[in-house]
N, C-alpha and C. Protein backbone atom coordinates (compact mmCIF):
# COMPACT_ATOMS: atom_id res chain seq x y z
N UNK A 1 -2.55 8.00 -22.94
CA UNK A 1 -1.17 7.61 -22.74
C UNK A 1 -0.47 8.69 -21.93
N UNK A 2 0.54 8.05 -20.93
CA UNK A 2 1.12 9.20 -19.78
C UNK A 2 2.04 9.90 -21.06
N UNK A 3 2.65 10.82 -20.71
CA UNK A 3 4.04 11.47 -21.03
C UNK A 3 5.06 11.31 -20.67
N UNK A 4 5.94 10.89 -20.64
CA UNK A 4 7.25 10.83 -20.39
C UNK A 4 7.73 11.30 -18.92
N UNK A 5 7.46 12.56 -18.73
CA UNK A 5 7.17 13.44 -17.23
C UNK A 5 6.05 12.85 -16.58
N UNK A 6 5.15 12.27 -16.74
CA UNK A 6 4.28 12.09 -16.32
C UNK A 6 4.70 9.98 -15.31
N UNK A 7 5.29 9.85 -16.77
CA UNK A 7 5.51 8.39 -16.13
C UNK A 7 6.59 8.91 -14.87
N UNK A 8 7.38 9.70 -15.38
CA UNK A 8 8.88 9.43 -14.63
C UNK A 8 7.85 10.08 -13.60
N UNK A 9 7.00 11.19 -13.17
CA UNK A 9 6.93 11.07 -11.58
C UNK A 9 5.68 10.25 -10.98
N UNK A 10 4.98 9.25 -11.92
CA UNK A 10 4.36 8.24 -11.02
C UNK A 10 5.32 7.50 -10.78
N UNK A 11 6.21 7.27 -11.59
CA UNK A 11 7.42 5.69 -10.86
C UNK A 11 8.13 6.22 -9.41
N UNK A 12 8.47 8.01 -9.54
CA UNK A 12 8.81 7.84 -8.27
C UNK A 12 8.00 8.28 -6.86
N UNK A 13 6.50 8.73 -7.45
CA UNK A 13 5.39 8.33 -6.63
C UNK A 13 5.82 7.14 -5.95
N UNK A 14 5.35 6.14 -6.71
CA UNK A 14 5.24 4.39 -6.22
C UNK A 14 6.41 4.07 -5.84
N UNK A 15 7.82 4.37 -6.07
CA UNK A 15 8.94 3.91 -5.41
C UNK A 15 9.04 4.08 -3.83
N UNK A 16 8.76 6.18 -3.97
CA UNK A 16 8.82 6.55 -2.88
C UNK A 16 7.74 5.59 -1.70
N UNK A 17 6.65 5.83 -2.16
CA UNK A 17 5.77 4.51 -1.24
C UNK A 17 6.01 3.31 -0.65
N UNK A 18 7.10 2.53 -1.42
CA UNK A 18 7.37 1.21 -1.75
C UNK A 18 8.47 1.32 -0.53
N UNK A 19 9.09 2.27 -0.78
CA UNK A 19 10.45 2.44 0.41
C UNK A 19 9.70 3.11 1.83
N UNK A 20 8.71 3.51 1.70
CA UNK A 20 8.19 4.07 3.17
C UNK A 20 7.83 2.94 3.56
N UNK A 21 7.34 1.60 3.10
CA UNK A 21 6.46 0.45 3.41
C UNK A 21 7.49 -0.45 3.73
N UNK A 22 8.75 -0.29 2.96
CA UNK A 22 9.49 -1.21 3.31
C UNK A 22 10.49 -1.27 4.53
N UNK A 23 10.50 -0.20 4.92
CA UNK A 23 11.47 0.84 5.98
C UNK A 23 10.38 0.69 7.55
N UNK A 24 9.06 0.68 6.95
CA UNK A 24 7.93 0.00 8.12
C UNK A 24 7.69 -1.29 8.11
N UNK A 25 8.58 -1.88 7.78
CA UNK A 25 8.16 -3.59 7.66
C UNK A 25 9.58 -3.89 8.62
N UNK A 26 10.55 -3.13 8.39
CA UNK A 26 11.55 -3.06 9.14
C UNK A 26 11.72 -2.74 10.27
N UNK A 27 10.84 -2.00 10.82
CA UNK A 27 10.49 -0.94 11.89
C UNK A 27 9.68 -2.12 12.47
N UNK A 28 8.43 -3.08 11.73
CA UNK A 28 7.55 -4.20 12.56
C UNK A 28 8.86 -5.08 12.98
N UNK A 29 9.75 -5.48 11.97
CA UNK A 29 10.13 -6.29 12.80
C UNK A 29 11.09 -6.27 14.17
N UNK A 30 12.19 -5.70 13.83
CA UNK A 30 12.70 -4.95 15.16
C UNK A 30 11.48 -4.60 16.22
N UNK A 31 10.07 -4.30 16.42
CA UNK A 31 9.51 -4.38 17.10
C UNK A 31 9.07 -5.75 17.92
N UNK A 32 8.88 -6.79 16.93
CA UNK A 32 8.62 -7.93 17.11
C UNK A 32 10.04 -8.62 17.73
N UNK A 33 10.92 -8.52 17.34
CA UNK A 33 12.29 -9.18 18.13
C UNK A 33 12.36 -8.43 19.36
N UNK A 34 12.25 -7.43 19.49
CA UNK A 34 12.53 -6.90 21.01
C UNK A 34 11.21 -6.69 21.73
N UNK A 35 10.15 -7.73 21.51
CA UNK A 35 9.03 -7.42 21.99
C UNK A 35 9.11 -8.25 23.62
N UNK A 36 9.83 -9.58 23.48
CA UNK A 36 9.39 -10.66 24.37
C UNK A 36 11.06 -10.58 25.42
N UNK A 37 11.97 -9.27 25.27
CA UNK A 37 13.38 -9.15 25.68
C UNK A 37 12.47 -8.39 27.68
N UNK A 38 12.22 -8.01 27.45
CA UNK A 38 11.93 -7.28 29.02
C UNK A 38 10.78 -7.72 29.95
N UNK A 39 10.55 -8.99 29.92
CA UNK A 39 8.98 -9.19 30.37
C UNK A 39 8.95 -9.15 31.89
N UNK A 40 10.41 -9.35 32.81
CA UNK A 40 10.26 -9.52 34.58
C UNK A 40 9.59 -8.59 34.64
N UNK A 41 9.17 -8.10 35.66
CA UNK A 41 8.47 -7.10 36.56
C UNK A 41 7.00 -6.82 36.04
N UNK A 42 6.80 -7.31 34.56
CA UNK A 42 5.67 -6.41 34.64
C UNK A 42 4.04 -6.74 34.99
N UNK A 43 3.09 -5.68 35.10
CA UNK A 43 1.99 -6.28 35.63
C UNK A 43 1.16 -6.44 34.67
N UNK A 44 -0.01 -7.23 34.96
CA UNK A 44 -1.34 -7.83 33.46
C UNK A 44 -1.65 -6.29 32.80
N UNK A 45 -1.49 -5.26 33.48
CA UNK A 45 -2.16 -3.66 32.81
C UNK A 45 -1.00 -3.88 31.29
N UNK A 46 0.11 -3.81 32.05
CA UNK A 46 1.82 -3.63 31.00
C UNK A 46 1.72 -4.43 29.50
N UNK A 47 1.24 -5.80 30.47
CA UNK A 47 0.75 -7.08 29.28
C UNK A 47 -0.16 -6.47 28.59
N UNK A 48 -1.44 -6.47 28.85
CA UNK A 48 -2.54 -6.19 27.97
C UNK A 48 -2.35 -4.94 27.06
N UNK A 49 -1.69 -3.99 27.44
CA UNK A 49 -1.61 -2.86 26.63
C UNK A 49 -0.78 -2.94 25.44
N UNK A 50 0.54 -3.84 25.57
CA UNK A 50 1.78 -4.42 25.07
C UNK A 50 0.99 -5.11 23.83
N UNK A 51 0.07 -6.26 24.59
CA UNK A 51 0.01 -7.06 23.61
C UNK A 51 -1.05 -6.50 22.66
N UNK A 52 -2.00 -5.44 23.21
CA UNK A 52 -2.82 -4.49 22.17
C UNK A 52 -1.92 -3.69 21.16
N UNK A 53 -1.32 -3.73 21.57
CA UNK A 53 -0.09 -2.61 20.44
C UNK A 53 0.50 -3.74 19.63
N UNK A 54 0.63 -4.33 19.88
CA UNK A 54 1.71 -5.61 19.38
C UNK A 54 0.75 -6.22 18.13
N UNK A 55 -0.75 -6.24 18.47
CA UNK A 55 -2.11 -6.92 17.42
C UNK A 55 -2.08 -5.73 16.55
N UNK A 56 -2.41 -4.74 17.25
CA UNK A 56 -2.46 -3.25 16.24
C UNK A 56 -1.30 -3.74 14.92
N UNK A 57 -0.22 -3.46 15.40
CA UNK A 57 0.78 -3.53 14.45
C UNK A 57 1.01 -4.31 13.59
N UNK A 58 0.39 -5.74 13.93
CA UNK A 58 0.47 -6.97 12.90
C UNK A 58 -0.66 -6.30 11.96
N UNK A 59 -1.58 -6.04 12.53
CA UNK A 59 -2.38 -5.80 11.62
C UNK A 59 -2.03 -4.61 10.36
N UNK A 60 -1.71 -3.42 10.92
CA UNK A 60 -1.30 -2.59 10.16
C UNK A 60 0.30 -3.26 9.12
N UNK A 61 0.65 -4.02 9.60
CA UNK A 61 1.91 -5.04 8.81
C UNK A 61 0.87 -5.55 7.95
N UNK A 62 0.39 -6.38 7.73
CA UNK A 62 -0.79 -7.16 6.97
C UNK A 62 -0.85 -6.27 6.07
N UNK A 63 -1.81 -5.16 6.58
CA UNK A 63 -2.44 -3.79 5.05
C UNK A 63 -1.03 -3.37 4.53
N UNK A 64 0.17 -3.05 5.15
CA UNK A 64 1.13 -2.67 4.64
C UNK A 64 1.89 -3.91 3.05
N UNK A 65 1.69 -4.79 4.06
CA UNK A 65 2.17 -6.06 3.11
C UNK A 65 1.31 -6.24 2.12
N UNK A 66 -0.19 -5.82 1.69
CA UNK A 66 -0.84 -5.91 0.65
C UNK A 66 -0.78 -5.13 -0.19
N UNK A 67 -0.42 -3.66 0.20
CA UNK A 67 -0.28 -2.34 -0.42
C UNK A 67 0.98 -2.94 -1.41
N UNK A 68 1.59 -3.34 -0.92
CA UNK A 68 3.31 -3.29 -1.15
C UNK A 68 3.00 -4.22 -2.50
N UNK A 69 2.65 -5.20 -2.42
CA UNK A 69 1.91 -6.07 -3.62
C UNK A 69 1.90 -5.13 -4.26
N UNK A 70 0.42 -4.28 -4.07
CA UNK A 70 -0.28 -3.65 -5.52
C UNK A 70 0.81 -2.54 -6.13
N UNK A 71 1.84 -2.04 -5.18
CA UNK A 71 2.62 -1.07 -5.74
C UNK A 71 3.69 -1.97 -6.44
N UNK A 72 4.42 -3.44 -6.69
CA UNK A 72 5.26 -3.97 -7.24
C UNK A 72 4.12 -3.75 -8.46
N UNK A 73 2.82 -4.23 -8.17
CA UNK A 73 2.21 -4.45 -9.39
C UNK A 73 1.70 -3.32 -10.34
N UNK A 74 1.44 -2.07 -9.74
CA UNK A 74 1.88 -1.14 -10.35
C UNK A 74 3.00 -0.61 -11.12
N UNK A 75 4.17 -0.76 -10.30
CA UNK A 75 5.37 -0.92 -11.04
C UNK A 75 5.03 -1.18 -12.51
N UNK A 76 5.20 -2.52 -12.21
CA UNK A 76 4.92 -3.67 -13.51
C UNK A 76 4.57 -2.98 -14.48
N UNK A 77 2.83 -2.74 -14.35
CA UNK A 77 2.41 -2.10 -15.36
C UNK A 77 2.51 -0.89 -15.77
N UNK A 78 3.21 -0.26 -14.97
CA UNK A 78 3.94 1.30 -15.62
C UNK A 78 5.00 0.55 -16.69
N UNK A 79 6.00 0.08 -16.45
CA UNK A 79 7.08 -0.51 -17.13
C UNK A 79 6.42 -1.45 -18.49
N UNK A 80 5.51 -1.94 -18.54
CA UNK A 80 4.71 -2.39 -19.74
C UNK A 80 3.86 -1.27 -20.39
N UNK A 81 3.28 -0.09 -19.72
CA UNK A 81 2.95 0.83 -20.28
C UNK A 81 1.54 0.72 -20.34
N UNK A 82 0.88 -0.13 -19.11
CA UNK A 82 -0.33 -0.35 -19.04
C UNK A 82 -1.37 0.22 -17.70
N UNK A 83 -0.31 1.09 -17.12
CA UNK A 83 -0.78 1.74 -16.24
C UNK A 83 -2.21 2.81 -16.00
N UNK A 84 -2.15 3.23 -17.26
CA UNK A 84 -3.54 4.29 -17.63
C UNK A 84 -4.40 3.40 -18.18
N UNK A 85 -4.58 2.04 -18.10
CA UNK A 85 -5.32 1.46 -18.94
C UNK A 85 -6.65 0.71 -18.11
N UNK A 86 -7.73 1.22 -18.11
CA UNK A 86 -8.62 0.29 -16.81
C UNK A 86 -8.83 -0.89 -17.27
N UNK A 87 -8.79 -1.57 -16.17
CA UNK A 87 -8.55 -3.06 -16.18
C UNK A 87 -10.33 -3.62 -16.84
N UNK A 88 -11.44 -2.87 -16.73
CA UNK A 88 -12.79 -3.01 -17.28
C UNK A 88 -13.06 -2.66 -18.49
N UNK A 89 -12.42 -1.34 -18.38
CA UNK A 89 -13.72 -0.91 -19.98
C UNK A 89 -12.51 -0.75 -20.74
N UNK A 90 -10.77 -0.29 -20.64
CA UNK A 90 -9.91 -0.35 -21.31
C UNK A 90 -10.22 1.35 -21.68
N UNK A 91 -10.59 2.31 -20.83
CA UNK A 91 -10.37 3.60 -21.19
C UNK A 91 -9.40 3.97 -19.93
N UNK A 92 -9.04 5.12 -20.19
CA UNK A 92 -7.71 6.10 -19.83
C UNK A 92 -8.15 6.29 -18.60
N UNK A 93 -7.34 5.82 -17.82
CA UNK A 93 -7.82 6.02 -16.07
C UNK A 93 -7.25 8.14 -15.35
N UNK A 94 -5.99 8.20 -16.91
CA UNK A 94 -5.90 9.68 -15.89
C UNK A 94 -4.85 9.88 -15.14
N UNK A 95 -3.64 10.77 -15.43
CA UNK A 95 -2.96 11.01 -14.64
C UNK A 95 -3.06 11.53 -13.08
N UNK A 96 -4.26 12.42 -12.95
CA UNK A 96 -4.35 13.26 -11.62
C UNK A 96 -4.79 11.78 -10.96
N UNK A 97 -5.59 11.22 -11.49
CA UNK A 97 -6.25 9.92 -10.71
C UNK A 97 -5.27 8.62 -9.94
N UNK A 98 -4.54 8.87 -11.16
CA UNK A 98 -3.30 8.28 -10.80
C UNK A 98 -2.34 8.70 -9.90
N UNK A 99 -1.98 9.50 -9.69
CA UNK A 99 -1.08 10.51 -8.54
C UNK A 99 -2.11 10.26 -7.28
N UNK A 100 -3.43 10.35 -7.50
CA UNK A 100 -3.93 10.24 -6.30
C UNK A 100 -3.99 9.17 -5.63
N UNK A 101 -3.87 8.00 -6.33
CA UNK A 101 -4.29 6.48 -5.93
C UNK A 101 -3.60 5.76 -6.90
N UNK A 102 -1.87 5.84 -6.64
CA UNK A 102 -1.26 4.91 -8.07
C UNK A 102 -1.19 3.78 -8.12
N UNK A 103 -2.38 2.76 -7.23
CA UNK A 103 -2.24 1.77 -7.53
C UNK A 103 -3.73 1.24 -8.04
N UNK A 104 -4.11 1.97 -8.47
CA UNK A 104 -5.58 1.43 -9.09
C UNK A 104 -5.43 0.70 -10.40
N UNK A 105 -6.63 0.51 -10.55
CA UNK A 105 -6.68 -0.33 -11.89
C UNK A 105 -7.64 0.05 -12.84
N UNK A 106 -8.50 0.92 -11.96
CA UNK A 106 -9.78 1.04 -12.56
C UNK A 106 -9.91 2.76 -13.47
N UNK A 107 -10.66 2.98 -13.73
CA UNK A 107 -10.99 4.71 -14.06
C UNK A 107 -12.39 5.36 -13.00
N UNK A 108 -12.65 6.11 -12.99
CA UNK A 108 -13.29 6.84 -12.36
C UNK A 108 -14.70 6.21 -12.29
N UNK A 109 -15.48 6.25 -13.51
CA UNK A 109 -16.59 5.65 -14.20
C UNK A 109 -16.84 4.08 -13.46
N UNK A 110 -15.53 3.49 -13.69
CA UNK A 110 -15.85 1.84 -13.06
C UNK A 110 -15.60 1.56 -12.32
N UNK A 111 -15.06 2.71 -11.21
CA UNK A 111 -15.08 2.46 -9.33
C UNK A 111 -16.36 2.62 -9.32
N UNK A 112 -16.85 3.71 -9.92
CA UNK A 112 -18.14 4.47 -9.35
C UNK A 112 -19.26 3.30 -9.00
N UNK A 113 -18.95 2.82 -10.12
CA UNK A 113 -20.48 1.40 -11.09
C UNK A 113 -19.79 0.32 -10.03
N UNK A 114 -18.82 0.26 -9.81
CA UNK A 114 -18.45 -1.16 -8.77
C UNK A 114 -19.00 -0.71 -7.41
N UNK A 115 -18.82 0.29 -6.75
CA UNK A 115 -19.14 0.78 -5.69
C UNK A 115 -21.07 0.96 -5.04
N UNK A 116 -21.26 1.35 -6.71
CA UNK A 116 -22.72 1.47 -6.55
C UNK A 116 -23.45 -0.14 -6.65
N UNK A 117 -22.45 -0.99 -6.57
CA UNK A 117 -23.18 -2.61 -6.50
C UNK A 117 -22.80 -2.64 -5.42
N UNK A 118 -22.07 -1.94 -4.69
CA UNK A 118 -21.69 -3.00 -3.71
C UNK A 118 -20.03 -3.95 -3.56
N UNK A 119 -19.67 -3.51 -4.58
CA UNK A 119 -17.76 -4.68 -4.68
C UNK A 119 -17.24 -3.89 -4.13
């Protein structure tokens, strides 16, 4: 079970995250509205590079938008108090583990065993 100190600075771990992701979702879109504003003059090099940056970014929007999931859902289970709890074997996943990766589910032991299959 976390501590008290312990919860209060994973929540603002995961907040802080939550607002960097959301502040870059903001940042995609303003990219995306002023993407198609300047197109006269330019040549297929301008295009192709444009529109490589433009795929990049959806994509990195995508992983951003999934992260953002697992950190509401982290949330969650901090606020239920189920955050240290692995979602497999139901042992103590670990504060340091947690600070490192606060949106896991798992403990150390049952990444390892998932990893060594193959999931």
């Amino acid at each position: 079970m976390l501590s008290p100190e312990e919860t209060e600075q994973l929540r603002e771990r995961l907040l802080a995250d939550r607002d960097r992701l959301v502040a870059s979702a903001h940042s995609a879109l303003d990219f995306t509205m002023d993407r198609d504003r300047d197109r006269v003059g330019r040549d297929s090099l301008d295009e192709s590079t444009e529109e490589a940056l433009y795929s990049t970014k959806l994509r990195l929007h995508d992983r951003e938008n999934f992260l953002l999931g697992k950190i509401e859902s982290a949330l969650q289970r901090l606020e239920n108090g189920e955050i240290d709890e692995c979602e497999e074997c139901s042992d103590s996943i670990g504060f340091q583990r947690l600070m490192a990766r606060p949106v896991t589910t798992l403990c150390i032991d049952c990444k390892a065993e998932r990893e060594q299959k193959g999931l």
